[in-house]
PDB file of N, CA and C in Angstrom:
ATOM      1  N   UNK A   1      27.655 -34.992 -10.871  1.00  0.00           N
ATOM      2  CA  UNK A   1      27.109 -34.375 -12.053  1.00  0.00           C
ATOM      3  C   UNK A   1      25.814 -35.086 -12.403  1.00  0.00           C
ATOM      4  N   UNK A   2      24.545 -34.093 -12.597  1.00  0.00           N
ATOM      5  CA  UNK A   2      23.189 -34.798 -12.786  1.00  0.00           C
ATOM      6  C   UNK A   2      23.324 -34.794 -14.393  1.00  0.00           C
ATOM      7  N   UNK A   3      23.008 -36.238 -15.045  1.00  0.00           N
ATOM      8  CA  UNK A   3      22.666 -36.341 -16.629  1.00  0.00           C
ATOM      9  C   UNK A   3      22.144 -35.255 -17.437  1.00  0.00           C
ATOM     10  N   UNK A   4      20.912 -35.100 -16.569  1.00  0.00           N
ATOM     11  CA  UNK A   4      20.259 -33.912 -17.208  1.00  0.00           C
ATOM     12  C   UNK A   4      20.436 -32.492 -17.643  1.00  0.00           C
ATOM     13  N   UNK A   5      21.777 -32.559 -16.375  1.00  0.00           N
ATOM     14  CA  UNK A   5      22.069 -31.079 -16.713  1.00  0.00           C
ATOM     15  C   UNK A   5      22.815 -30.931 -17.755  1.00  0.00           C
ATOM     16  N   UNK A   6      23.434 -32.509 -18.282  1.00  0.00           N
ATOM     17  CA  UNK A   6      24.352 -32.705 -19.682  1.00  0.00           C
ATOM     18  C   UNK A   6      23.403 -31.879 -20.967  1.00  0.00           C
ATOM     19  N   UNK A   7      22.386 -32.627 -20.954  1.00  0.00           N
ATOM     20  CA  UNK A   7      21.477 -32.237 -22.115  1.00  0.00           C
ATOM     21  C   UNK A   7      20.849 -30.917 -22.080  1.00  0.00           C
ATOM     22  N   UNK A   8      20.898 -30.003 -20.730  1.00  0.00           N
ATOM     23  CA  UNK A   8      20.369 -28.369 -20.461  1.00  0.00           C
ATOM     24  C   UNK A   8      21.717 -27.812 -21.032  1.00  0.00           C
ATOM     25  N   UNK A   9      22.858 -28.313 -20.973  1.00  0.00           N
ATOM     26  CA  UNK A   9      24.083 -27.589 -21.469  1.00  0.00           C
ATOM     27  C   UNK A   9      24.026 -27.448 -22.827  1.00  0.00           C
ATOM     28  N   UNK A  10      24.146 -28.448 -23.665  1.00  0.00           N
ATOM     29  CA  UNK A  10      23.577 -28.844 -24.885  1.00  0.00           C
ATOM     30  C   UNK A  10      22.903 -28.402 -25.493  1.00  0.00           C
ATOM     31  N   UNK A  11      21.999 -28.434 -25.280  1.00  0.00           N
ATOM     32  CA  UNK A  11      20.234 -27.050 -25.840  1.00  0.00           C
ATOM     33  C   UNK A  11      20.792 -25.912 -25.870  1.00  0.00           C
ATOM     34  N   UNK A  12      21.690 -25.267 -24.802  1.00  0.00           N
ATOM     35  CA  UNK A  12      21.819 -24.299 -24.270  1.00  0.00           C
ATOM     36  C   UNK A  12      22.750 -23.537 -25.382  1.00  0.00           C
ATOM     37  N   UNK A  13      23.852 -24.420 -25.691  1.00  0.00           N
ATOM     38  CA  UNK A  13      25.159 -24.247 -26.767  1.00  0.00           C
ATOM     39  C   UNK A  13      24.391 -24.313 -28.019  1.00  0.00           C
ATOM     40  N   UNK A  14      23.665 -25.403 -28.233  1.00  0.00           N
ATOM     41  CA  UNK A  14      23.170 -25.682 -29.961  1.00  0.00           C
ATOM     42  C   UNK A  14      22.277 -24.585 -30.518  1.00  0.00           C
ATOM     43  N   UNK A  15      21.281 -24.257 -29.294  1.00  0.00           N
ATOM     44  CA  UNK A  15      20.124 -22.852 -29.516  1.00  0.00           C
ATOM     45  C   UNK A  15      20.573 -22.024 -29.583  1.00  0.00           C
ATOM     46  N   UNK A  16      21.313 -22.045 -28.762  1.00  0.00           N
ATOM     47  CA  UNK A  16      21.514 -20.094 -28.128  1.00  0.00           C
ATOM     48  C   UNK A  16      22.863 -19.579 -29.117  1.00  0.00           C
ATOM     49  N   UNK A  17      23.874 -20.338 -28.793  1.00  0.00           N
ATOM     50  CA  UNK A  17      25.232 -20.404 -29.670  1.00  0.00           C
ATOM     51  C   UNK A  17      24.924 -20.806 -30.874  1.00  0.00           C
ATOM     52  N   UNK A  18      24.513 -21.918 -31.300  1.00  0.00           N
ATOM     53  CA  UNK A  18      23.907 -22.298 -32.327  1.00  0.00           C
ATOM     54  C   UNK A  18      23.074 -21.779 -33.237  1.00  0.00           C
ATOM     55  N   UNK A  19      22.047 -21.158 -32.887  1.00  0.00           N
ATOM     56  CA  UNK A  19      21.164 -20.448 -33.248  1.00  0.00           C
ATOM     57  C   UNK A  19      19.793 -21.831 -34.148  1.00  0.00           C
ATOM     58  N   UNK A  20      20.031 -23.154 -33.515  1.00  0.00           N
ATOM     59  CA  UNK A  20      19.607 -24.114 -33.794  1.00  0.00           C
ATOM     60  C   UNK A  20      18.090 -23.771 -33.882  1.00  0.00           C
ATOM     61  N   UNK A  21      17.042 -23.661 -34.482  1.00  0.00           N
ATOM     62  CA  UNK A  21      15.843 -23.933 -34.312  1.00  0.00           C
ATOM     63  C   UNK A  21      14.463 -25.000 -35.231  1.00  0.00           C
ATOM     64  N   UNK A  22      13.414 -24.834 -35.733  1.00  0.00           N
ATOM     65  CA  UNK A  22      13.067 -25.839 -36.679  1.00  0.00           C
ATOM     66  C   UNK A  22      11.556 -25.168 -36.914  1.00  0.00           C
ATOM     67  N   UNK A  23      11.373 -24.739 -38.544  1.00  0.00           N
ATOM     68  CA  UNK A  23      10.233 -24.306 -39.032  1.00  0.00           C
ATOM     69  C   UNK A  23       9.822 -25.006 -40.191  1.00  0.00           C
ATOM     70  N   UNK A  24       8.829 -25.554 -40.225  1.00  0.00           N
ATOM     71  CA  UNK A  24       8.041 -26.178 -41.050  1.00  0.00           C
ATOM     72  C   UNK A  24       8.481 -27.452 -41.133  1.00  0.00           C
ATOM     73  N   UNK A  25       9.108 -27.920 -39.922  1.00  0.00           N
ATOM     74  CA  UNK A  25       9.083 -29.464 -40.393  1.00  0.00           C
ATOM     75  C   UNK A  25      11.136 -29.291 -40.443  1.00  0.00           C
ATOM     76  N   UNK A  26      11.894 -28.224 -41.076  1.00  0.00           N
ATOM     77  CA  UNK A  26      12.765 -27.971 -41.264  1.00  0.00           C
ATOM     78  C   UNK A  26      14.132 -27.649 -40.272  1.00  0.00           C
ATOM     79  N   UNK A  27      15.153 -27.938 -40.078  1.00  0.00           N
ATOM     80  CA  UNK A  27      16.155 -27.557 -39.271  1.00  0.00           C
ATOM     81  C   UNK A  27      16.250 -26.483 -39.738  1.00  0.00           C
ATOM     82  N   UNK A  28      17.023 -24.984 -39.152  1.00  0.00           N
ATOM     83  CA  UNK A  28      17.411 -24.206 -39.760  1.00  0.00           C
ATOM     84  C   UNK A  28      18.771 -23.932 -38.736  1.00  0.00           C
ATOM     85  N   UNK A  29      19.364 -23.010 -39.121  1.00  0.00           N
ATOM     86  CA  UNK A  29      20.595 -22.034 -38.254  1.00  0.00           C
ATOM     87  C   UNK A  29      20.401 -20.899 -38.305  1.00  0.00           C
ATOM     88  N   UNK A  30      20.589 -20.070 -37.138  1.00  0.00           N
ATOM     89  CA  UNK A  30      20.960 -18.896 -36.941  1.00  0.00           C
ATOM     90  C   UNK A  30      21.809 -18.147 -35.865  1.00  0.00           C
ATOM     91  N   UNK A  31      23.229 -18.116 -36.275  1.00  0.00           N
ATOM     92  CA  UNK A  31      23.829 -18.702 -35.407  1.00  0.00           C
ATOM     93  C   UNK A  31      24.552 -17.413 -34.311  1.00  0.00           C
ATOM     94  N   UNK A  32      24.941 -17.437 -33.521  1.00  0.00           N
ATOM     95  CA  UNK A  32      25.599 -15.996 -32.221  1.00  0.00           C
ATOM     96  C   UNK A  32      26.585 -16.816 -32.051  1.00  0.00           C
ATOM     97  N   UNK A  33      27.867 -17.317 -32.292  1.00  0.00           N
ATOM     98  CA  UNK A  33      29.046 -17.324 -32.396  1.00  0.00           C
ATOM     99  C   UNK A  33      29.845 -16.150 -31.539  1.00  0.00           C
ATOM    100  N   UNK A  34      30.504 -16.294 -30.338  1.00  0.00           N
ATOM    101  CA  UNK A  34      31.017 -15.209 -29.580  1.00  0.00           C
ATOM    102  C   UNK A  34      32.462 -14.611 -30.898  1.00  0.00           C
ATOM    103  N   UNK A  35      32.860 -14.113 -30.789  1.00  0.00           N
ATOM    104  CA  UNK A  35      33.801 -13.339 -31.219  1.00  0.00           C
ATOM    105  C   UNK A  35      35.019 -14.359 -31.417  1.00  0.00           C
ATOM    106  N   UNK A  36      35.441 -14.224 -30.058  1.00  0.00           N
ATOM    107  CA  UNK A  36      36.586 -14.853 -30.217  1.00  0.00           C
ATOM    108  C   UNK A  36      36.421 -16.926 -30.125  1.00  0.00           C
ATOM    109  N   UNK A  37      35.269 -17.509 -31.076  1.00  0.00           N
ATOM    110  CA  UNK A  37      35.110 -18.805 -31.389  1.00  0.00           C
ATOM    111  C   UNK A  37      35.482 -18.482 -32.569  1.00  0.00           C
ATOM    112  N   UNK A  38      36.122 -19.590 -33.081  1.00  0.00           N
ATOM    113  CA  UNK A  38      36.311 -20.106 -34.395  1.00  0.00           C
ATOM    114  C   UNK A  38      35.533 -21.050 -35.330  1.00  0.00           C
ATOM    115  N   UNK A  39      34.984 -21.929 -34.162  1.00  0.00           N
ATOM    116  CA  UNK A  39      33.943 -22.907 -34.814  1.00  0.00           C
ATOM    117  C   UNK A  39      33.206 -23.494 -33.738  1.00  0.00           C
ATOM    118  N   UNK A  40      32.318 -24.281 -34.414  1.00  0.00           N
ATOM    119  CA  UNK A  40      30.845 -24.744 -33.664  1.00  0.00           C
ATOM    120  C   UNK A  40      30.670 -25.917 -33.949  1.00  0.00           C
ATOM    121  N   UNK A  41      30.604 -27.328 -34.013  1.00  0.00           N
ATOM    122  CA  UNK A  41      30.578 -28.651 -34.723  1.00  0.00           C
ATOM    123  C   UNK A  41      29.396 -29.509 -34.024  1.00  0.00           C
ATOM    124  N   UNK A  42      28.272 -29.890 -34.773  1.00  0.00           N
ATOM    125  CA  UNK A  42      27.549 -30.752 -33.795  1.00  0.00           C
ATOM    126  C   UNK A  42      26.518 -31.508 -34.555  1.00  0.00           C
ATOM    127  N   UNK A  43      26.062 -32.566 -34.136  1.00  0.00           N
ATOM    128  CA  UNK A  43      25.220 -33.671 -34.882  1.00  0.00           C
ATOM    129  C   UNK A  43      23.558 -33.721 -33.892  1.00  0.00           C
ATOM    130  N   UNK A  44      22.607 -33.816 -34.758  1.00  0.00           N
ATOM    131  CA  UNK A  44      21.560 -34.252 -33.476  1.00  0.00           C
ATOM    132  C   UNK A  44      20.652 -34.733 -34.860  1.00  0.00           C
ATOM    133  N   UNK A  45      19.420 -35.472 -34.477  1.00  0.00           N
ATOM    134  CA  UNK A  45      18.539 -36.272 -35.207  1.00  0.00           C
ATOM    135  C   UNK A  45      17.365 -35.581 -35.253  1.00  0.00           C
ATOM    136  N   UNK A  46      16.563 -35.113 -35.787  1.00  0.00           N
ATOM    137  CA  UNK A  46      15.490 -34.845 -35.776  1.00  0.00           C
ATOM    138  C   UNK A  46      14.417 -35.318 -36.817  1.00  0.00           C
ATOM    139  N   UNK A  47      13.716 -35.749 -36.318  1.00  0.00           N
ATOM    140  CA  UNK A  47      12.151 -36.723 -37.192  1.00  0.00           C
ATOM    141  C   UNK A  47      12.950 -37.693 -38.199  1.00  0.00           C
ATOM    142  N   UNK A  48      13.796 -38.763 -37.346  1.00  0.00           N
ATOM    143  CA  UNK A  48      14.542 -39.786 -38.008  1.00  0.00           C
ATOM    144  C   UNK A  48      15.462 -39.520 -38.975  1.00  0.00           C
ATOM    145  N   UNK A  49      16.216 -38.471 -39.035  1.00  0.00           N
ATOM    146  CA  UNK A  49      17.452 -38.076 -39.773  1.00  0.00           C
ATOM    147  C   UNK A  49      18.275 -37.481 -38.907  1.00  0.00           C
ATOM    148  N   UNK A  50      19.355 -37.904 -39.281  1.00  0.00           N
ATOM    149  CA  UNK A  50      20.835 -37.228 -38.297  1.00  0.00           C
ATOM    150  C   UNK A  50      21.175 -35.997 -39.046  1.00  0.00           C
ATOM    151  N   UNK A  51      21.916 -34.636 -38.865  1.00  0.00           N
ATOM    152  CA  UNK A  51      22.155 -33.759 -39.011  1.00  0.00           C
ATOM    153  C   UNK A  51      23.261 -33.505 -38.702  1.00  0.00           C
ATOM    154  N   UNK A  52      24.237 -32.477 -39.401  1.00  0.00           N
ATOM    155  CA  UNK A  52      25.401 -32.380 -38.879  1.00  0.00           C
ATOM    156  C   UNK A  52      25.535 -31.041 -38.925  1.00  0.00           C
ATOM    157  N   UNK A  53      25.764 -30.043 -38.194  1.00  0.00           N
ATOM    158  CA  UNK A  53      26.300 -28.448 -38.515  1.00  0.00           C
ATOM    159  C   UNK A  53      27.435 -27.936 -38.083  1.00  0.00           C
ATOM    160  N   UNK A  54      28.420 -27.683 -39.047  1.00  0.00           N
ATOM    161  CA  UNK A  54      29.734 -27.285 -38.868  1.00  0.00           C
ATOM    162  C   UNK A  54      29.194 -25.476 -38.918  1.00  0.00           C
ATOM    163  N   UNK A  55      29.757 -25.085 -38.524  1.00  0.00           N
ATOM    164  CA  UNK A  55      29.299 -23.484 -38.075  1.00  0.00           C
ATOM    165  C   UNK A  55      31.197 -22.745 -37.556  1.00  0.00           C
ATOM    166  N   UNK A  56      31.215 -21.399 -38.277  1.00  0.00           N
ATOM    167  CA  UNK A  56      32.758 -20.457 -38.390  1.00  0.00           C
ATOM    168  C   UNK A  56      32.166 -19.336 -38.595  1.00  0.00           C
ATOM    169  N   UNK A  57      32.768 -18.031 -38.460  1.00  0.00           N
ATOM    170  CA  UNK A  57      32.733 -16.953 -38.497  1.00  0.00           C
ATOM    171  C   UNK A  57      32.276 -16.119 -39.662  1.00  0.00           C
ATOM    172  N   UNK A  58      32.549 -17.032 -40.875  1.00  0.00           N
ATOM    173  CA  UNK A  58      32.232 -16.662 -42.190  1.00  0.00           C
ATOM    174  C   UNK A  58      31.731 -17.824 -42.897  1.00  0.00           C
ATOM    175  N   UNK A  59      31.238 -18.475 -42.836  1.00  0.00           N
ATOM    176  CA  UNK A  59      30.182 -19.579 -43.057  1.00  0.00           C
ATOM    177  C   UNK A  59      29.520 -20.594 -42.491  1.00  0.00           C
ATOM    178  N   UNK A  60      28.317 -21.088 -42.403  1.00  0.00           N
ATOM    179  CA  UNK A  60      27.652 -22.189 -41.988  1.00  0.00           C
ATOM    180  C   UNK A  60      27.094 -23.044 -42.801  1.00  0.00           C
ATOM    181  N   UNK A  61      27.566 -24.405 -42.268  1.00  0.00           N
ATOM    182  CA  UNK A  61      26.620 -25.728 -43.010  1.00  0.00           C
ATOM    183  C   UNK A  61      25.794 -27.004 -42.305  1.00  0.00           C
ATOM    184  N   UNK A  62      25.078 -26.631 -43.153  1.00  0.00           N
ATOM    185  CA  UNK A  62      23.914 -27.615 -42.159  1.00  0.00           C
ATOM    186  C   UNK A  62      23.710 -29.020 -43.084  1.00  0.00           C
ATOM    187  N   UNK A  63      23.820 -29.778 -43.114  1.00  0.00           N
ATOM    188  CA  UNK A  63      23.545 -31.149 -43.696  1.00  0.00           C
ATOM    189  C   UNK A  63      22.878 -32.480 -43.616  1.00  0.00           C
ATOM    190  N   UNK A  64      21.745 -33.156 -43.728  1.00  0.00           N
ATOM    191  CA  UNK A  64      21.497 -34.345 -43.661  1.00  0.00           C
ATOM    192  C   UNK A  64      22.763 -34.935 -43.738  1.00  0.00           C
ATOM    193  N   UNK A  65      23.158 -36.483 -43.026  1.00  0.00           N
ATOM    194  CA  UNK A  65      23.859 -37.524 -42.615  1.00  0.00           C
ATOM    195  C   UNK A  65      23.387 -38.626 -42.783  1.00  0.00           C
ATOM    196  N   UNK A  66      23.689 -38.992 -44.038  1.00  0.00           N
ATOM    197  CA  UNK A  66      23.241 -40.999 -44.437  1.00  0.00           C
ATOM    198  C   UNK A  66      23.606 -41.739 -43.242  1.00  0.00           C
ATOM    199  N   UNK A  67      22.752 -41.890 -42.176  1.00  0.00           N
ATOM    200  CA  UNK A  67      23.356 -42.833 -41.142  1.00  0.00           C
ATOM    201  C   UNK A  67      23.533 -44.560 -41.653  1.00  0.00           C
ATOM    202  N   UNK A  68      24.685 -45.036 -40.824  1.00  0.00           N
ATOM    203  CA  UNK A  68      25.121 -46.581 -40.921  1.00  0.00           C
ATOM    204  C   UNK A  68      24.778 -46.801 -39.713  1.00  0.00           C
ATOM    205  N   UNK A  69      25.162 -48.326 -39.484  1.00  0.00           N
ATOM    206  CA  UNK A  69      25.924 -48.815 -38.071  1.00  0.00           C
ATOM    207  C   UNK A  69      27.034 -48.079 -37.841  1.00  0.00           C
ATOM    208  N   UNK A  70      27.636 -47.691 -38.463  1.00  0.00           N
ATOM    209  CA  UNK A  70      29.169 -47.002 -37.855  1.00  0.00           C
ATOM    210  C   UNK A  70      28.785 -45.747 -37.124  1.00  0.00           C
ATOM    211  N   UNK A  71      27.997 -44.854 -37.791  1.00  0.00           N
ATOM    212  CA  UNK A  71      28.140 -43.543 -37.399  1.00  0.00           C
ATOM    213  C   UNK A  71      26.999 -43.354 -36.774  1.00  0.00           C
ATOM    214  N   UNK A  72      26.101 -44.334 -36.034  1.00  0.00           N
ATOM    215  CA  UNK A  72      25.003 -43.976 -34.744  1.00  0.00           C
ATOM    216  C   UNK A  72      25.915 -44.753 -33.443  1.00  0.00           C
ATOM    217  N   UNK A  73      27.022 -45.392 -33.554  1.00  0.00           N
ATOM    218  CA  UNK A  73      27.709 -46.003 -32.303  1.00  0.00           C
ATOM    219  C   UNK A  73      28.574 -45.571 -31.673  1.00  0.00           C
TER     220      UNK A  73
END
C-alpha cells in the first residue's frame, strides 16, 4: 500500500462525500451522503485550526476544535 494513495482516498471521501470545500478563507460543507450512510465523522486543520465535521442524513456540523496536547496525538 503506497501512503499517498492514503491521503487520495481521503480527499476523495471528505470532498466528494463530504462535500468539504473552502471560500473566503472559510471551511464550508456540502455534503452527497449515499443513501444508505448514516454518518460521516472527520477532523482536518486548515490555516492553523483543527475542524471537526460530524455529517447524517438530516443534519450537519461543522466546528472549530480548541486543540491541546491530547487531541493533536
Amino acid at each position: 500500500m503506497h501512503l499517498a494513495c492514503l491521503g487520495e482516498t481521503w480527499q476523495a471521501a471528505v470532498i466528494g462525500f463530504g462535500g468539504l470545500s473552502f471560500r473566503n478563507g472559510v471551511p464550508e460543507l456540502k455534503p452527497h451522503l449515499p443513501p444508505n450512510w448514516e454518518s460521516m465523522h472527520f477532523r482536518f486543520f486548515y490555516r492553523g485550526k483543527q475542524y471537526e465535521a460530524d455529517l447524517r442524513q438530516d443534519y450537519n456540523l461543522l466546528r472549530e476544535v480548541q486543540c491541546n496536547e491530547e487531541s493533536t496525538t
